[in-house]
C-alpha atoms as a PDB file:
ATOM      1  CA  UNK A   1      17.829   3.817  21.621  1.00  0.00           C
ATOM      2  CA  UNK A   2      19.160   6.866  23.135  1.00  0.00           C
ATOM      3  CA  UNK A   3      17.274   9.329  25.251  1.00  0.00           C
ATOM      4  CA  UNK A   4      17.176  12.831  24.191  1.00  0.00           C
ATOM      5  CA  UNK A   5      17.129  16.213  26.196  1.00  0.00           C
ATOM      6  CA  UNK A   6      13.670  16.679  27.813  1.00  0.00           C
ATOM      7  CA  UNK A   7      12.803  12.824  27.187  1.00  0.00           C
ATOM      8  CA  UNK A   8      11.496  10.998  30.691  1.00  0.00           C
ATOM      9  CA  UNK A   9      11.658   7.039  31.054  1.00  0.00           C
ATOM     10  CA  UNK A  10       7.816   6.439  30.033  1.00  0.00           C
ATOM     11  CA  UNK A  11       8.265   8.816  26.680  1.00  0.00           C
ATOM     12  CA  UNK A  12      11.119   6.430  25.646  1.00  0.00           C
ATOM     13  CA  UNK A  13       8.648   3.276  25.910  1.00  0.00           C
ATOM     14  CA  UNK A  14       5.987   5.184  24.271  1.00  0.00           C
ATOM     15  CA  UNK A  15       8.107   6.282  21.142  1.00  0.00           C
ATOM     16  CA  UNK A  16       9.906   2.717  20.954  1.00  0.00           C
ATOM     17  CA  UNK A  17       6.836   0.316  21.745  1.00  0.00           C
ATOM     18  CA  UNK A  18       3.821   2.444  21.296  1.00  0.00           C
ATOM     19  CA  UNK A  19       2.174   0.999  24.777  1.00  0.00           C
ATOM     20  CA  UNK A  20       2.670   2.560  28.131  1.00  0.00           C
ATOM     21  CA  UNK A  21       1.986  -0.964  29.300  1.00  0.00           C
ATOM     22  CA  UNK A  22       5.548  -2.348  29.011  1.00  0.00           C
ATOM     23  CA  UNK A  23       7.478   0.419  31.458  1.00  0.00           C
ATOM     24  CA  UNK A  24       7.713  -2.464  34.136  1.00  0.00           C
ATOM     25  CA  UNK A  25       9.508  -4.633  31.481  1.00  0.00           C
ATOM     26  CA  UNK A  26      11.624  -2.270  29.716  1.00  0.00           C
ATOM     27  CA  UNK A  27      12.459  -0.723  33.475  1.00  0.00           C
ATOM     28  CA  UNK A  28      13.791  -4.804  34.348  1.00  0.00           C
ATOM     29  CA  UNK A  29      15.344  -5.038  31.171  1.00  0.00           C
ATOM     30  CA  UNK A  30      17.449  -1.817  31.714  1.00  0.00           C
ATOM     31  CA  UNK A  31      17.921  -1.961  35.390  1.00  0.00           C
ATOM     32  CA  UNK A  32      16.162   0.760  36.013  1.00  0.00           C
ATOM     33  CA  UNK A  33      13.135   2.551  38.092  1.00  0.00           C
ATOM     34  CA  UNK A  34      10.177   3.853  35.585  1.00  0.00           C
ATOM     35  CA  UNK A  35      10.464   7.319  37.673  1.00  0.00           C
ATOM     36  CA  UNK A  36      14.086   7.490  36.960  1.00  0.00           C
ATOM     37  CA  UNK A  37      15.795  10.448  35.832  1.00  0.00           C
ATOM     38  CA  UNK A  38      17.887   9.650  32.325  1.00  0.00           C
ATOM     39  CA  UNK A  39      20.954  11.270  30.856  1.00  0.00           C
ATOM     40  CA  UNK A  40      21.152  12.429  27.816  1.00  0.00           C
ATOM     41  CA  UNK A  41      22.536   9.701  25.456  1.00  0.00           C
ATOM     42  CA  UNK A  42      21.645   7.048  27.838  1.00  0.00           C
ATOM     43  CA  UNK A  43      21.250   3.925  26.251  1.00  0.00           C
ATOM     44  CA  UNK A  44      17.551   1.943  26.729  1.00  0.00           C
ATOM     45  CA  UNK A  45      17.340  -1.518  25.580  1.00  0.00           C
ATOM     46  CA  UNK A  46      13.435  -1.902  24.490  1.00  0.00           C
ATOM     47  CA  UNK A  47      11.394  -4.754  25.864  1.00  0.00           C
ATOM     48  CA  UNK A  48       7.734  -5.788  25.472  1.00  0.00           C
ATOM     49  CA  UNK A  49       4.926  -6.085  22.395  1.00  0.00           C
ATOM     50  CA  UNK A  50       5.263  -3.192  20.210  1.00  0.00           C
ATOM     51  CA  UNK A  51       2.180  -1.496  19.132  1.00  0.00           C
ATOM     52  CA  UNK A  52       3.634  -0.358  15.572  1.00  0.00           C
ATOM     53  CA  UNK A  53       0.416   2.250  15.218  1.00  0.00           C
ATOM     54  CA  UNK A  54       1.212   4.327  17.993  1.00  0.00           C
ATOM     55  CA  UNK A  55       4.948   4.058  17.918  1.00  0.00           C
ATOM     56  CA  UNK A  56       5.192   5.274  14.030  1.00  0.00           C
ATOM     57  CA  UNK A  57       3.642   8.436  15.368  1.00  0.00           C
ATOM     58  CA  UNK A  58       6.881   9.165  16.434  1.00  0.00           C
ATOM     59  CA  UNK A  59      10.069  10.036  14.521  1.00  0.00           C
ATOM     60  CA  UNK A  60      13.050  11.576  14.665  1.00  0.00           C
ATOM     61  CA  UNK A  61      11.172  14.873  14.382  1.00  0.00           C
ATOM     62  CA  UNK A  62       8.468  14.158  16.400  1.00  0.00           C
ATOM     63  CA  UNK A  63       9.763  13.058  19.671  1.00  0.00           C
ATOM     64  CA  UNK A  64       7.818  12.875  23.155  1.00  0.00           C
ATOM     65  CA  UNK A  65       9.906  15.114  26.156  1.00  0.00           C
ATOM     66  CA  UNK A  66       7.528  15.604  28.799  1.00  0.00           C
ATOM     67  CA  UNK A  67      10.529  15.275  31.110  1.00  0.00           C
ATOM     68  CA  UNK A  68      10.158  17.863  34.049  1.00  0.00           C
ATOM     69  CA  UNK A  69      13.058  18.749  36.383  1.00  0.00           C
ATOM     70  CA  UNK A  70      13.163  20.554  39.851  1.00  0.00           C
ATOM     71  CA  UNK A  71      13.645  23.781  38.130  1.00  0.00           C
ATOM     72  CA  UNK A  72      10.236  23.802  35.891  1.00  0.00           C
ATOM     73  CA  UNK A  73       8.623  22.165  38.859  1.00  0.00           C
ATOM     74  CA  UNK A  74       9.167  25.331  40.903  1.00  0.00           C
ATOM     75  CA  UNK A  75       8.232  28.008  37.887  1.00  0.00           C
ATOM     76  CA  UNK A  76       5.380  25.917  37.013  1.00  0.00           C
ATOM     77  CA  UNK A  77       3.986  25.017  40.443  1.00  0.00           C
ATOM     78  CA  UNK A  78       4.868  27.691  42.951  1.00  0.00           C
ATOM     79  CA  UNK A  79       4.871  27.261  46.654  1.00  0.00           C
ATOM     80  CA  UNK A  80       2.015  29.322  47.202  1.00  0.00           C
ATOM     81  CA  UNK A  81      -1.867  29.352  47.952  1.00  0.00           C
ATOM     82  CA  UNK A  82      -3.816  27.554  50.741  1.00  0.00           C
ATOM     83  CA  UNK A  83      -1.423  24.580  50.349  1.00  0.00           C
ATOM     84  CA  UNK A  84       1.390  26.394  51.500  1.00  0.00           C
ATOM     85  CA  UNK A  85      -0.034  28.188  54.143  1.00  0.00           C
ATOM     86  CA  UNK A  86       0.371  27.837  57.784  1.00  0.00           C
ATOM     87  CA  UNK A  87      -2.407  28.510  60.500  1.00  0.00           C
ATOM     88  CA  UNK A  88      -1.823  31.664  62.453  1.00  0.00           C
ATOM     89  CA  UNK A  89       1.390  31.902  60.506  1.00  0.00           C
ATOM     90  CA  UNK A  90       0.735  32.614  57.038  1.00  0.00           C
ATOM     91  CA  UNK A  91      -2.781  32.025  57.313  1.00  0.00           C
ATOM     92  CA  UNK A  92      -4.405  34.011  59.922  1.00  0.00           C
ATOM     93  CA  UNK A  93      -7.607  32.923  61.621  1.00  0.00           C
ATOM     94  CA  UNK A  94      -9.744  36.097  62.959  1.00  0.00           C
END
């Protein structure tokens, strides 16, 4: 299978196999870290029991991206609030 723009490792073994339970095999059988970054039209080699009622869910028009890169990370999460701030910096005790 190829991945797809927008598709993350862990999508890919839940639209081949239909169980989230067989990243650490496909991840062996590909070489690969489940927290990997993939290319588009990078070839995954599936691995692991299929569960054929969740993977059906998913076809060629129905495909899971929930890939996130650096870029939405900073639009979606931005480095503000109490978790950014610094004591008697940003924050200012009185």
């Amino acid at each position: 299978m190829k991945a797809k723009q927008g598709q993350s490792f862990c999508d890919l073994v839940i639209q081949e196999t239909g169980d989230i339970g067989n990243a650490f095999a496909m991840a062996f059988q590909n070489g690969l870290s489940i927290t990997d970054s993939l290319t588009i039209g990078q070839e995954i080699i599936p691995a692991g029991k299929e569960n054929k009622s969740i993977s059906e869910i998913w076809s060629e028009n129905n495909l899971p991206a929930t890939a996130i890169t650096n870029i939405d990370f900073a639009i979606i999460v931005p480095d503000e609030g109490i978790g950014a701030m610094i004591i008697e910096d940003t924050f200012i005790v009185r």
